[in-house]
N, C-alpha and C. Protein backbone atom coordinates (compact mmCIF):
# COMPACT_ATOMS: atom_id res chain seq x y z
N UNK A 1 1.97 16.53 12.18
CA UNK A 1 1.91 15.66 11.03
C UNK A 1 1.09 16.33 9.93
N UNK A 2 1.59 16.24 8.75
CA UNK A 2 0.92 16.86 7.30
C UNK A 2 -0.06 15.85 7.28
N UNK A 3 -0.99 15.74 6.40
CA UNK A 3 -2.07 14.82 6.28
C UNK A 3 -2.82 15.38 5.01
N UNK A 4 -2.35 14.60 3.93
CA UNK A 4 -3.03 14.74 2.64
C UNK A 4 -3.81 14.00 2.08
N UNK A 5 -4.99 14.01 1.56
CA UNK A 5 -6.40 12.90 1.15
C UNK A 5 -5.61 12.36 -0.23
N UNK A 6 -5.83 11.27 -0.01
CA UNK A 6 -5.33 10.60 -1.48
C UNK A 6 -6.71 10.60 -2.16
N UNK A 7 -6.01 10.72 -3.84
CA UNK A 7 -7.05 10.58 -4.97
C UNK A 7 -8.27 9.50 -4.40
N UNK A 8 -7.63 8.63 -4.14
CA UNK A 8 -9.31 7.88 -4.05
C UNK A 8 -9.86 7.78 -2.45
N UNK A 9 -10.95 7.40 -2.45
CA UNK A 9 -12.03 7.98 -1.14
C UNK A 9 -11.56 6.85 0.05
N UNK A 10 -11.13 7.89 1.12
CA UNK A 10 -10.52 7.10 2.42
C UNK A 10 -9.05 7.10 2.31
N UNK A 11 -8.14 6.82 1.35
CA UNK A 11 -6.63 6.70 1.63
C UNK A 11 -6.24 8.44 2.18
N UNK A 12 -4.65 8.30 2.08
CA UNK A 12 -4.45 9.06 3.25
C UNK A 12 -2.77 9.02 2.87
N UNK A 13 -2.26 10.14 2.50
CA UNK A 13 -0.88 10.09 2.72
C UNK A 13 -0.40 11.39 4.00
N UNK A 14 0.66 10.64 4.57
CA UNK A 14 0.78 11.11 6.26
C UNK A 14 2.28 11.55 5.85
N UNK A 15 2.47 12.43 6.69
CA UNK A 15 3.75 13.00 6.70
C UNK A 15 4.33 13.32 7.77
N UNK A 16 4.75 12.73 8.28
CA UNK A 16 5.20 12.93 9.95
C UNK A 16 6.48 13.93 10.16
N UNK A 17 6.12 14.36 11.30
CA UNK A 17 7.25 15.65 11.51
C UNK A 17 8.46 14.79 12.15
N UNK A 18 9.37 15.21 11.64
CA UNK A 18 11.43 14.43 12.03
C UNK A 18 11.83 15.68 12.48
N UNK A 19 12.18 15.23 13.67
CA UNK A 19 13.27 16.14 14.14
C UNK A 19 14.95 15.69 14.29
N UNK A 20 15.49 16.97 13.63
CA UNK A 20 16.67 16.01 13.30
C UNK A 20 17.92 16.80 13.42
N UNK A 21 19.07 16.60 13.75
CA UNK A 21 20.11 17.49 13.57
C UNK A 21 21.36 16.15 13.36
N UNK A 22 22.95 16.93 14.13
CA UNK A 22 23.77 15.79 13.06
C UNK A 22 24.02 14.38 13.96
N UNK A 23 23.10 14.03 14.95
CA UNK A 23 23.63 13.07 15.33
C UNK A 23 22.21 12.12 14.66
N UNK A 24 21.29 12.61 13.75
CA UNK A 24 20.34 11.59 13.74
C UNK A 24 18.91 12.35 13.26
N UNK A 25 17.91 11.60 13.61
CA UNK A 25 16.28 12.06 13.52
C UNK A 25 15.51 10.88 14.70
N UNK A 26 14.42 11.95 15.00
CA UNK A 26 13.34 11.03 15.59
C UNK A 26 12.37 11.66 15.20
N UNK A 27 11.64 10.96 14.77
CA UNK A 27 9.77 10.67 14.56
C UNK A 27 8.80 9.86 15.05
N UNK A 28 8.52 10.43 15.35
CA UNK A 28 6.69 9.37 15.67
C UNK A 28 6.25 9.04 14.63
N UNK A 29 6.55 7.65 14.16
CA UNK A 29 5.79 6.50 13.59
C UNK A 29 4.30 6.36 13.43
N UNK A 30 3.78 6.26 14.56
CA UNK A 30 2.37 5.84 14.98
C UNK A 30 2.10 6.42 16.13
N UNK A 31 0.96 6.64 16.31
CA UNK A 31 -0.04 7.07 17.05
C UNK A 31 -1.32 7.10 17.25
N UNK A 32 -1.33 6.20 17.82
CA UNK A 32 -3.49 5.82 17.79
C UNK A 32 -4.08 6.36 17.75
N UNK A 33 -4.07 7.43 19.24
CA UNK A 33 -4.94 9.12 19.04
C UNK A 33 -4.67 9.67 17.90
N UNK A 34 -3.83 10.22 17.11
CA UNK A 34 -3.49 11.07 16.44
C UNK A 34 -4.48 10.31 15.38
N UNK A 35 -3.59 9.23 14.84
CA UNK A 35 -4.56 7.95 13.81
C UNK A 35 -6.02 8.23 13.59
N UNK A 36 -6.59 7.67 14.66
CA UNK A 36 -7.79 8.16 15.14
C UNK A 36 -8.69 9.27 14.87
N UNK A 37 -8.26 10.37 15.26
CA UNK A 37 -8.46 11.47 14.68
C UNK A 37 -8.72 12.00 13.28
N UNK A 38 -7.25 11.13 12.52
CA UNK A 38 -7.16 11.58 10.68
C UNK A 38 -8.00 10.89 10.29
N UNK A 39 -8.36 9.42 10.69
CA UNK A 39 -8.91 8.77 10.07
C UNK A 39 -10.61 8.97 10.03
N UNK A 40 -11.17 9.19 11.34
CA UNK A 40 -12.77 9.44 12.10
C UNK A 40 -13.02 8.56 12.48
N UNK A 41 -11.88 7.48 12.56
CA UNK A 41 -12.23 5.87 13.11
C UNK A 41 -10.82 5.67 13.93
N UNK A 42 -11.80 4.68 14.84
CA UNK A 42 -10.50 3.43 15.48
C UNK A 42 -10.42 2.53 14.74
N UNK A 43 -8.94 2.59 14.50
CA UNK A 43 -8.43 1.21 13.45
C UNK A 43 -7.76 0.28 14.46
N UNK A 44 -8.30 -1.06 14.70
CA UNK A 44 -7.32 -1.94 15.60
C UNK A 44 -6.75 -2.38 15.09
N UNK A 45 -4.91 -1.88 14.89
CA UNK A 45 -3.87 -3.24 14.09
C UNK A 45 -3.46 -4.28 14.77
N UNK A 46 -3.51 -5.58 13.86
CA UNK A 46 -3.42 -6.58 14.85
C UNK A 46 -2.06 -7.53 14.29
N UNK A 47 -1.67 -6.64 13.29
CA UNK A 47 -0.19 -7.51 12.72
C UNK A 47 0.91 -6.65 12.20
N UNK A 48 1.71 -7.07 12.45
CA UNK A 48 3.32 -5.74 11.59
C UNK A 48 3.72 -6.91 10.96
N UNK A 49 4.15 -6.06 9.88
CA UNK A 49 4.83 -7.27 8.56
C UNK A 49 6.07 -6.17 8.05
N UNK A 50 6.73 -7.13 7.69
CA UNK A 50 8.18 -6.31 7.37
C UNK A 50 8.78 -7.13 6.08
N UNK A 51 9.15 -6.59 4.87
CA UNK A 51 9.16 -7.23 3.58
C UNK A 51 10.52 -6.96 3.04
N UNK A 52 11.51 -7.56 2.81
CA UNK A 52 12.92 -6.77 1.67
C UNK A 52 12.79 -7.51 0.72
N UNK A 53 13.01 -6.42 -0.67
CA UNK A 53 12.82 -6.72 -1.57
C UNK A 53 14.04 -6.34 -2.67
N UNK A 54 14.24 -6.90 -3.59
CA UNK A 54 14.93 -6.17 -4.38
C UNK A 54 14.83 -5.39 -5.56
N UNK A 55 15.46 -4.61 -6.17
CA UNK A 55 15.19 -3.49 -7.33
C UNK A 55 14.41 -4.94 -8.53
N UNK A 56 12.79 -3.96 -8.97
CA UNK A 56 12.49 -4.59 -9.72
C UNK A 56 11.45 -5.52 -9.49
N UNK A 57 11.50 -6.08 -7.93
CA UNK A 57 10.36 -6.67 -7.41
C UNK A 57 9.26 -6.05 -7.28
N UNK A 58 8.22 -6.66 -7.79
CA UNK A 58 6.68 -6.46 -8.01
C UNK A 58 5.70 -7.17 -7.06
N UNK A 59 5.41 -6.63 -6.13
CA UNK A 59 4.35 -7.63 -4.99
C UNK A 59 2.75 -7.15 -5.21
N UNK A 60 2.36 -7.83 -5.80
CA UNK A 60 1.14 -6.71 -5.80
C UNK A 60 0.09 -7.71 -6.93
N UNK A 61 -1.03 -7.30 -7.34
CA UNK A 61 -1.75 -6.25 -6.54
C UNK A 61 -3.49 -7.41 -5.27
N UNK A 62 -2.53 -7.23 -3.82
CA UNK A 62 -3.35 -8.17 -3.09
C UNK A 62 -4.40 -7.72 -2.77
N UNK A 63 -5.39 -8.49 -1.98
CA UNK A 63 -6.33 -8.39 -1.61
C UNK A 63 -7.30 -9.35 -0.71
N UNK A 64 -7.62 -9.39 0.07
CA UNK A 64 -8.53 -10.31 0.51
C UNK A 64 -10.05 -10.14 0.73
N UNK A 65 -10.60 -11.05 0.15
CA UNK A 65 -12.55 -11.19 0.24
C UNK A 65 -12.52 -11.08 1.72
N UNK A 66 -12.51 -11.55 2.35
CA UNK A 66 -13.21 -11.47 3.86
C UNK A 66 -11.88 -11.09 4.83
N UNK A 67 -11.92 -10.86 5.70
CA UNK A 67 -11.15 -10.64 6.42
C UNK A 67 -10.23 -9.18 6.13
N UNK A 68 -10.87 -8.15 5.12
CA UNK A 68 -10.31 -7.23 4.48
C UNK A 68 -9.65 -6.50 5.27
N UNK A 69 -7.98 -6.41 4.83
CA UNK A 69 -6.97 -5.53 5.49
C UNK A 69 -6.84 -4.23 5.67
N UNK A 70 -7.13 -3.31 6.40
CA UNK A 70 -6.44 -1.98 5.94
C UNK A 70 -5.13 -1.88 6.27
N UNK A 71 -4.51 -1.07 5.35
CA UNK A 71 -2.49 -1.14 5.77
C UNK A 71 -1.99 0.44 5.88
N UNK A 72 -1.40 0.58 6.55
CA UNK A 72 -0.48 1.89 6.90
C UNK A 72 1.00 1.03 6.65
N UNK A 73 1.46 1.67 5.22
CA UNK A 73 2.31 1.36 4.94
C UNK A 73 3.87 2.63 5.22
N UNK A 74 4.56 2.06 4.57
CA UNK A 74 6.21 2.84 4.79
C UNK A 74 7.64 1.96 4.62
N UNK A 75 8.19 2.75 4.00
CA UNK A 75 9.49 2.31 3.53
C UNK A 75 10.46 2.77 4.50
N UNK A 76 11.48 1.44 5.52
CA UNK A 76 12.60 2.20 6.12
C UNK A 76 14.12 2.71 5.64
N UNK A 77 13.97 1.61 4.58
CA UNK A 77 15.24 1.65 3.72
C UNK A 77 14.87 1.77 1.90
N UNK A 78 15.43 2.72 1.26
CA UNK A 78 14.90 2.25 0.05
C UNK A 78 13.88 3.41 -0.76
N UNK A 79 13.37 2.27 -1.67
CA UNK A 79 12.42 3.39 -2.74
C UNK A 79 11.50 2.36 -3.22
N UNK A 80 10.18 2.64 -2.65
CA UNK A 80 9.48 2.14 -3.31
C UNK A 80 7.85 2.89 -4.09
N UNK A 81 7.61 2.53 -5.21
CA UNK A 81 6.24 3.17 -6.37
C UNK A 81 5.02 2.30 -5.32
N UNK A 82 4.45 2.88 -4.52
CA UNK A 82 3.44 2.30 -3.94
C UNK A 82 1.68 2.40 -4.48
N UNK A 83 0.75 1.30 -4.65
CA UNK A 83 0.11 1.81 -5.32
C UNK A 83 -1.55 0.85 -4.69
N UNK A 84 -2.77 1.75 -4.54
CA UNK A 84 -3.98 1.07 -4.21
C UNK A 84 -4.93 1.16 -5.26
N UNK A 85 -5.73 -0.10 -5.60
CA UNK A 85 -6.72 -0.03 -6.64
C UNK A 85 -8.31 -0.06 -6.09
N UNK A 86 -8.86 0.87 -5.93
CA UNK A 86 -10.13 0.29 -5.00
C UNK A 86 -11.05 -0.87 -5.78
N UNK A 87 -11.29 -1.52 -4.84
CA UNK A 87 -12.42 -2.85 -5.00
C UNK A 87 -13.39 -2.67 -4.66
N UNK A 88 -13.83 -1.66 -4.41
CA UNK A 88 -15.41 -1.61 -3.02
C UNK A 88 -16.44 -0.81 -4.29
N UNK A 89 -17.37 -2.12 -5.19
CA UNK A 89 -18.38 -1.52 -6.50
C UNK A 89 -19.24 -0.18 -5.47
N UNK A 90 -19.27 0.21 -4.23
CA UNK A 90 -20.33 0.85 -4.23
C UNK A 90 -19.29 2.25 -3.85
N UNK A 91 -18.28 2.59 -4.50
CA UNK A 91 -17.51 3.84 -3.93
C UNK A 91 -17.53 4.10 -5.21
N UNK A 92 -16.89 5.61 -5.12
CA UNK A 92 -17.54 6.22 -6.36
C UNK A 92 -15.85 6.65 -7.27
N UNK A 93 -14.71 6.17 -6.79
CA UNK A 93 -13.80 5.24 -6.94
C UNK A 93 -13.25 4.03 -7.30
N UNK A 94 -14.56 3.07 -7.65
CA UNK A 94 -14.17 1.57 -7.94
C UNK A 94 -13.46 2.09 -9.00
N UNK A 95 -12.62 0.63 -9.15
CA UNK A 95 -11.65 0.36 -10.37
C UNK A 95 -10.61 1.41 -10.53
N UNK A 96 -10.12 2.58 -9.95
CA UNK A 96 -9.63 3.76 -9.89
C UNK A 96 -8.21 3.38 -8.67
N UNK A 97 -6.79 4.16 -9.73
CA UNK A 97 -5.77 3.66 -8.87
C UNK A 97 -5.46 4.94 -8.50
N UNK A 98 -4.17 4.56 -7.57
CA UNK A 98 -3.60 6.05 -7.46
C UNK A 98 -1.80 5.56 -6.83
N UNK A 99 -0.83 6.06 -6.98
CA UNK A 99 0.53 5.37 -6.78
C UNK A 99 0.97 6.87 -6.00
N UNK A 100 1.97 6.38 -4.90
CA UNK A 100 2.72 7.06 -4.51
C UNK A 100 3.98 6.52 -3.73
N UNK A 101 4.67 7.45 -4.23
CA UNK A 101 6.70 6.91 -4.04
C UNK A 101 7.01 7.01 -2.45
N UNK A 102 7.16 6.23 -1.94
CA UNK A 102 7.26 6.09 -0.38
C UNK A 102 8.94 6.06 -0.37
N UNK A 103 9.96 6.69 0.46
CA UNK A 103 11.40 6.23 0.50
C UNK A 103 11.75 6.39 1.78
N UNK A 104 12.76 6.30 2.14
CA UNK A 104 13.60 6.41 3.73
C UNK A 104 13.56 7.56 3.73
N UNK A 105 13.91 8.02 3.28
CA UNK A 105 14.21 9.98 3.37
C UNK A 105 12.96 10.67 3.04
N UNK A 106 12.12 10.44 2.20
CA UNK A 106 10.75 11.44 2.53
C UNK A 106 9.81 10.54 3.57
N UNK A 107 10.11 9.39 4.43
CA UNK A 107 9.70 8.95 5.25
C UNK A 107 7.78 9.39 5.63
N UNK A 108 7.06 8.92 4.14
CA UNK A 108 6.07 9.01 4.52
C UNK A 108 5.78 7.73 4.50
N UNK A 109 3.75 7.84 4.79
CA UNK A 109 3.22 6.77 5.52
C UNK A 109 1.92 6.32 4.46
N UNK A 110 1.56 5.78 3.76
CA UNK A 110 0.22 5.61 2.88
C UNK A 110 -0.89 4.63 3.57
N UNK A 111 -2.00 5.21 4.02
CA UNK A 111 -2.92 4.81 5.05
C UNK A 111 -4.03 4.18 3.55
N UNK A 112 -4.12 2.53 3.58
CA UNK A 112 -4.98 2.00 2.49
C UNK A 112 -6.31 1.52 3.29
N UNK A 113 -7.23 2.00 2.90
CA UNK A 113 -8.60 1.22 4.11
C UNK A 113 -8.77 -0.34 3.60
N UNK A 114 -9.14 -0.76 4.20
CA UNK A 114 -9.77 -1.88 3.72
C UNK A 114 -10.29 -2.04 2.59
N UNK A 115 -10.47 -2.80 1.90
CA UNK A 115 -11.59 -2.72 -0.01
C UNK A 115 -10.43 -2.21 -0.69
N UNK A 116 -9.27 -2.22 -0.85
CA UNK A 116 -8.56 -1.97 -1.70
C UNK A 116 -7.33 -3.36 -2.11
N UNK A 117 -7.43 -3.55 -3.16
CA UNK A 117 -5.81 -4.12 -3.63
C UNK A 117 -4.82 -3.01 -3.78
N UNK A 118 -3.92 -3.96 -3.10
CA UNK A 118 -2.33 -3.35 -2.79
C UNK A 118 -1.54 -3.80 -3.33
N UNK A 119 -0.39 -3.23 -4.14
CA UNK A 119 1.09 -3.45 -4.49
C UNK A 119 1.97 -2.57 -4.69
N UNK A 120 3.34 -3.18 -4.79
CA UNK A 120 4.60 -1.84 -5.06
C UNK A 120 5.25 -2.60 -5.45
N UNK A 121 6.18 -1.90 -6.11
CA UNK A 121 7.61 -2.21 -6.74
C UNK A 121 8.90 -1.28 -6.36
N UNK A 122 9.55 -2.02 -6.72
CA UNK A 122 11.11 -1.62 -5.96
C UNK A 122 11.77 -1.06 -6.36
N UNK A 123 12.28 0.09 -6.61
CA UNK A 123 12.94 1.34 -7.92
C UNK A 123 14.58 1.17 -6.99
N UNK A 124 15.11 1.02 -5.93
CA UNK A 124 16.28 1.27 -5.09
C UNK A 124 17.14 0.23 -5.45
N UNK A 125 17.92 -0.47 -5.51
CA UNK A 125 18.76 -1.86 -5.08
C UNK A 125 17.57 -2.49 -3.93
N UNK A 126 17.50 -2.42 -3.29
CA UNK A 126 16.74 -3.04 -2.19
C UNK A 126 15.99 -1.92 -1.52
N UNK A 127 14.84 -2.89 -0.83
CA UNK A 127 13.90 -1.75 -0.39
C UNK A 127 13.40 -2.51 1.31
N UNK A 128 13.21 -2.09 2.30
CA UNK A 128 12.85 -2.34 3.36
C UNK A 128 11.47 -2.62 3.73
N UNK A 129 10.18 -2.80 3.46
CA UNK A 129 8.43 -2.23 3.39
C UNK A 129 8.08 -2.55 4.68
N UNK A 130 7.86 -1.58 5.48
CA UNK A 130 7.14 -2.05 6.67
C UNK A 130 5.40 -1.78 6.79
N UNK A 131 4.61 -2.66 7.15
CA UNK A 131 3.20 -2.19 7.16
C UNK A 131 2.37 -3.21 8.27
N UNK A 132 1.16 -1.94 8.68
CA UNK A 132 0.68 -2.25 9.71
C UNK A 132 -1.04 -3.09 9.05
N UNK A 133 -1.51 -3.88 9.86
CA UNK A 133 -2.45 -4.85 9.14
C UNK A 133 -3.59 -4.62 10.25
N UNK A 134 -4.32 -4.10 9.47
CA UNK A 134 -6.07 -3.96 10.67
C UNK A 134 -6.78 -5.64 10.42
N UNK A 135 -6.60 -6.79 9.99
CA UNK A 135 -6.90 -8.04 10.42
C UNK A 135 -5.56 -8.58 9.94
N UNK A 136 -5.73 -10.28 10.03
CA UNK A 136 -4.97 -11.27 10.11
C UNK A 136 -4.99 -11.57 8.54
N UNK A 137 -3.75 -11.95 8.47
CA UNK A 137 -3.64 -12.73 6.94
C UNK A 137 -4.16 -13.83 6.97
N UNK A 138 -5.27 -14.20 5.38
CA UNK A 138 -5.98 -14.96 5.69
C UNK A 138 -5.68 -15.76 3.92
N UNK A 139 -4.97 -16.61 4.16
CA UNK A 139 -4.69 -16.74 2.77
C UNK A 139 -5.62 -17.59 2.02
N UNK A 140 -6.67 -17.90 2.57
CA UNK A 140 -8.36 -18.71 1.78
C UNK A 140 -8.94 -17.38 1.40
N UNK A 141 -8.80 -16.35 1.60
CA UNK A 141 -9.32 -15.50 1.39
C UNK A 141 -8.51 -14.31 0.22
N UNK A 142 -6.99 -14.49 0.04
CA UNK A 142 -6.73 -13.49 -0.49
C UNK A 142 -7.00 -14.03 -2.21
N UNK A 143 -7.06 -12.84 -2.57
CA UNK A 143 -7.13 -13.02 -4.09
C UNK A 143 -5.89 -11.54 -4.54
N UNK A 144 -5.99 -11.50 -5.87
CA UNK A 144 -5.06 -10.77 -6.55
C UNK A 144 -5.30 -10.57 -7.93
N UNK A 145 -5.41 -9.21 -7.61
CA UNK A 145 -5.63 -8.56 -9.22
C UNK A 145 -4.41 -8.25 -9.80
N UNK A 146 -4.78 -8.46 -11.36
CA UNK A 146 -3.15 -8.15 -12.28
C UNK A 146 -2.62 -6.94 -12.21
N UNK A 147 -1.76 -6.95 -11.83
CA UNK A 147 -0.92 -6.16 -12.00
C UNK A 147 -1.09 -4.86 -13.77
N UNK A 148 -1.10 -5.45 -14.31
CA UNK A 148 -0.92 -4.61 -15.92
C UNK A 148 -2.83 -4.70 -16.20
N UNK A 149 -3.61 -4.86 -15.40
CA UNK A 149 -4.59 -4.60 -16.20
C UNK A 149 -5.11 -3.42 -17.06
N UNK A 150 -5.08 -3.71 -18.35
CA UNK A 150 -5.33 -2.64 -18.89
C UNK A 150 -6.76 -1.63 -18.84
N UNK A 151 -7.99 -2.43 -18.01
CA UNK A 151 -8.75 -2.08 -17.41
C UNK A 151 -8.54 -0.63 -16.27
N UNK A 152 -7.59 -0.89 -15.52
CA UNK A 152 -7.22 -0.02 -14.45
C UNK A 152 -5.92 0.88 -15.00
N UNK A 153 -5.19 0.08 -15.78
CA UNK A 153 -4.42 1.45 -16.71
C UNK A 153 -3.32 1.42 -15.17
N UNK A 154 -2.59 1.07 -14.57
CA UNK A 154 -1.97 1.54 -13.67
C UNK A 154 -0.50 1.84 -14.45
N UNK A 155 0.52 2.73 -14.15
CA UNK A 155 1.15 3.15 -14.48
C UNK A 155 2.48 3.23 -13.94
N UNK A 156 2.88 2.01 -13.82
CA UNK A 156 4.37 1.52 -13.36
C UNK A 156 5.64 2.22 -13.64
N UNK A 157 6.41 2.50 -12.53
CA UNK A 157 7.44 3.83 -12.76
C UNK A 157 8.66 2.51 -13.46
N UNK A 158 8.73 1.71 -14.03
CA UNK A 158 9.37 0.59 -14.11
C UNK A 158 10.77 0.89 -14.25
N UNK A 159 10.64 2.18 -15.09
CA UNK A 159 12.38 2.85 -15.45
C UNK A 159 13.38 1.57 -16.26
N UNK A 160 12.73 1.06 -17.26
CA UNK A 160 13.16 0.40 -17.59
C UNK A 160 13.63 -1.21 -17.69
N UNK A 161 13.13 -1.68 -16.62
CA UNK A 161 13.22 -2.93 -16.16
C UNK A 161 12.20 -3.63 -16.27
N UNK A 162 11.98 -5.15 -16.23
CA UNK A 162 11.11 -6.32 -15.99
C UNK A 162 10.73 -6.32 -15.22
N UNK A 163 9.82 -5.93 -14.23
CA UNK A 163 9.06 -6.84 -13.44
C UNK A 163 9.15 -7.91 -12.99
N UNK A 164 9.90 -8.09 -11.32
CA UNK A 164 10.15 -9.69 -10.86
C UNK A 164 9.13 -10.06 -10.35
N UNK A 165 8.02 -11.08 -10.74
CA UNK A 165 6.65 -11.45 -10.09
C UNK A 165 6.82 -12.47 -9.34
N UNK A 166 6.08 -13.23 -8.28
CA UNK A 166 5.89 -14.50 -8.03
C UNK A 166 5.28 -15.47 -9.29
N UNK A 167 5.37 -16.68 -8.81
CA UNK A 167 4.07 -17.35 -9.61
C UNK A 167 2.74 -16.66 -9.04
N UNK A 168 2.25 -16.91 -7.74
CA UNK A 168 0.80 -16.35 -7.35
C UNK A 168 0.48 -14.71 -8.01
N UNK A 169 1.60 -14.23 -8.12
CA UNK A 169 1.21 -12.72 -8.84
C UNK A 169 0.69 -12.39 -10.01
N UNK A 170 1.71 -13.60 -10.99
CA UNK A 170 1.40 -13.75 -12.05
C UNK A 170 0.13 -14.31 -12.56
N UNK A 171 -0.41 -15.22 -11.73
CA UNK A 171 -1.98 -15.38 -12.27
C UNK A 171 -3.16 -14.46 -11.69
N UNK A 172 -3.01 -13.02 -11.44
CA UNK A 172 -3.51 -12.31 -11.41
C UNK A 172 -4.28 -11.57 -12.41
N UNK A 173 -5.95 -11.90 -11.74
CA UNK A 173 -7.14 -11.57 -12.70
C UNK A 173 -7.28 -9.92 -13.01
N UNK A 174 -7.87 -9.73 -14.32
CA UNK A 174 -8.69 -8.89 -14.56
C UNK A 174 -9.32 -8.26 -13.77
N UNK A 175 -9.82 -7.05 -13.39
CA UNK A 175 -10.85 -6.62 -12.28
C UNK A 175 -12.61 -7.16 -13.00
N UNK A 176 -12.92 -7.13 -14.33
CA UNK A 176 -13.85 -7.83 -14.39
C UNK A 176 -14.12 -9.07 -14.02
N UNK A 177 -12.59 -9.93 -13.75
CA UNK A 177 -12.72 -11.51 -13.04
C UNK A 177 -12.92 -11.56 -11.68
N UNK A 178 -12.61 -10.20 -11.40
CA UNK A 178 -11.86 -10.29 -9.19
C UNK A 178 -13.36 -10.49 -9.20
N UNK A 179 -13.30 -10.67 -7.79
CA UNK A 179 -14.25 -10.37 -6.30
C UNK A 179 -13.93 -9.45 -6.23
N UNK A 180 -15.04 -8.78 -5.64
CA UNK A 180 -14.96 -7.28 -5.03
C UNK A 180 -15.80 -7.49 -3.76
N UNK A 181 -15.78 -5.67 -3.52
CA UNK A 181 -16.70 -5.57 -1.81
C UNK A 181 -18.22 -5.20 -2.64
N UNK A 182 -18.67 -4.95 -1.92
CA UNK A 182 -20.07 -3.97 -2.49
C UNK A 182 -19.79 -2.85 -2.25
């Protein structure tokens, strides 16, 4: 597995080796030891979530005060602009994003620690998102930063299109309004 440090402190883009010829591919997904290792920690996941979305959908940017998630994310079908904003005031990273294009075919993996808001959008017709959750969804706890804050400057591959939000997305604060970690 390739293993590249993302721009901000702790993420992690993974690149897993496919072996493949014409009847197919196999890869190793996951691996605890291996995990383990990249990371310098045991991460216990305790939930798989699986999301389809369509071209244009905007999920983002979550987060939860207590119960803070880390996600090993990946796309099985599709194309998606994946992107983490750190929340944690005492990293030397706060407020600092960083995006990367996850698809079926470059079949990588974006490892988010905990203290970060998460979102992506959907560049394909439809997109598949599978991701692994180091706690439980805790929805008294999640909050959500805006998406377009011009604070964080994030930089949406939009290619032209609107943005499909929820309502809950759409009232997404400022990072001077969020909660953060310390």
């Amino acid at each position: 597995m390739n293993v590249v440090q993302g721009e901000l402190q702790g993420t992690l883009i993974l690149e897993p080796k496919v072996f493949g010829d014409e009847r197919g591919f196999f890869m190793e997904s996951f691996n605890e030891k291996v995990f383990t290792e990249i990371c310098g920690e045991r991460i216990n996941f305790v939930q798989d979530n699986h999301s389809r979305s369509t071209r244009g959908v905007l999920r983002g940017m979550h987060y939860q005060v207590q119960q803070a998630q880390g996600k090993l994310v990946r796309v099985v079908s599709g194309r998606v602009y994946d992107v983490a904003v750190d929340m944690r005031k005492s990293s030397p990273t706060f407020g600092k994003w960083m995006g990367v294009e996850l698809t079926a075919e470059n079949k990588r993996q974006f490892w988010i620690p905990a203290g970060f808001a998460h979102g992506f959008v959907v560049l394909s017709e439809t997109a598949d998102f599978l991701y692994k959750a180091s706690d439980y969804y805790a929805p008294q706890y999640e909050r959500c930063l805006s998406w377009n804050d011009p604070t964080v400057g994030i930089i949406w591959p939009l290619e032209g299109i609107e943005p499909q939000l929820s309502g809950k997305d759409k009232l997404g604060l400022p990072l001077g309004q969020c909660e953060t970690y310390r």
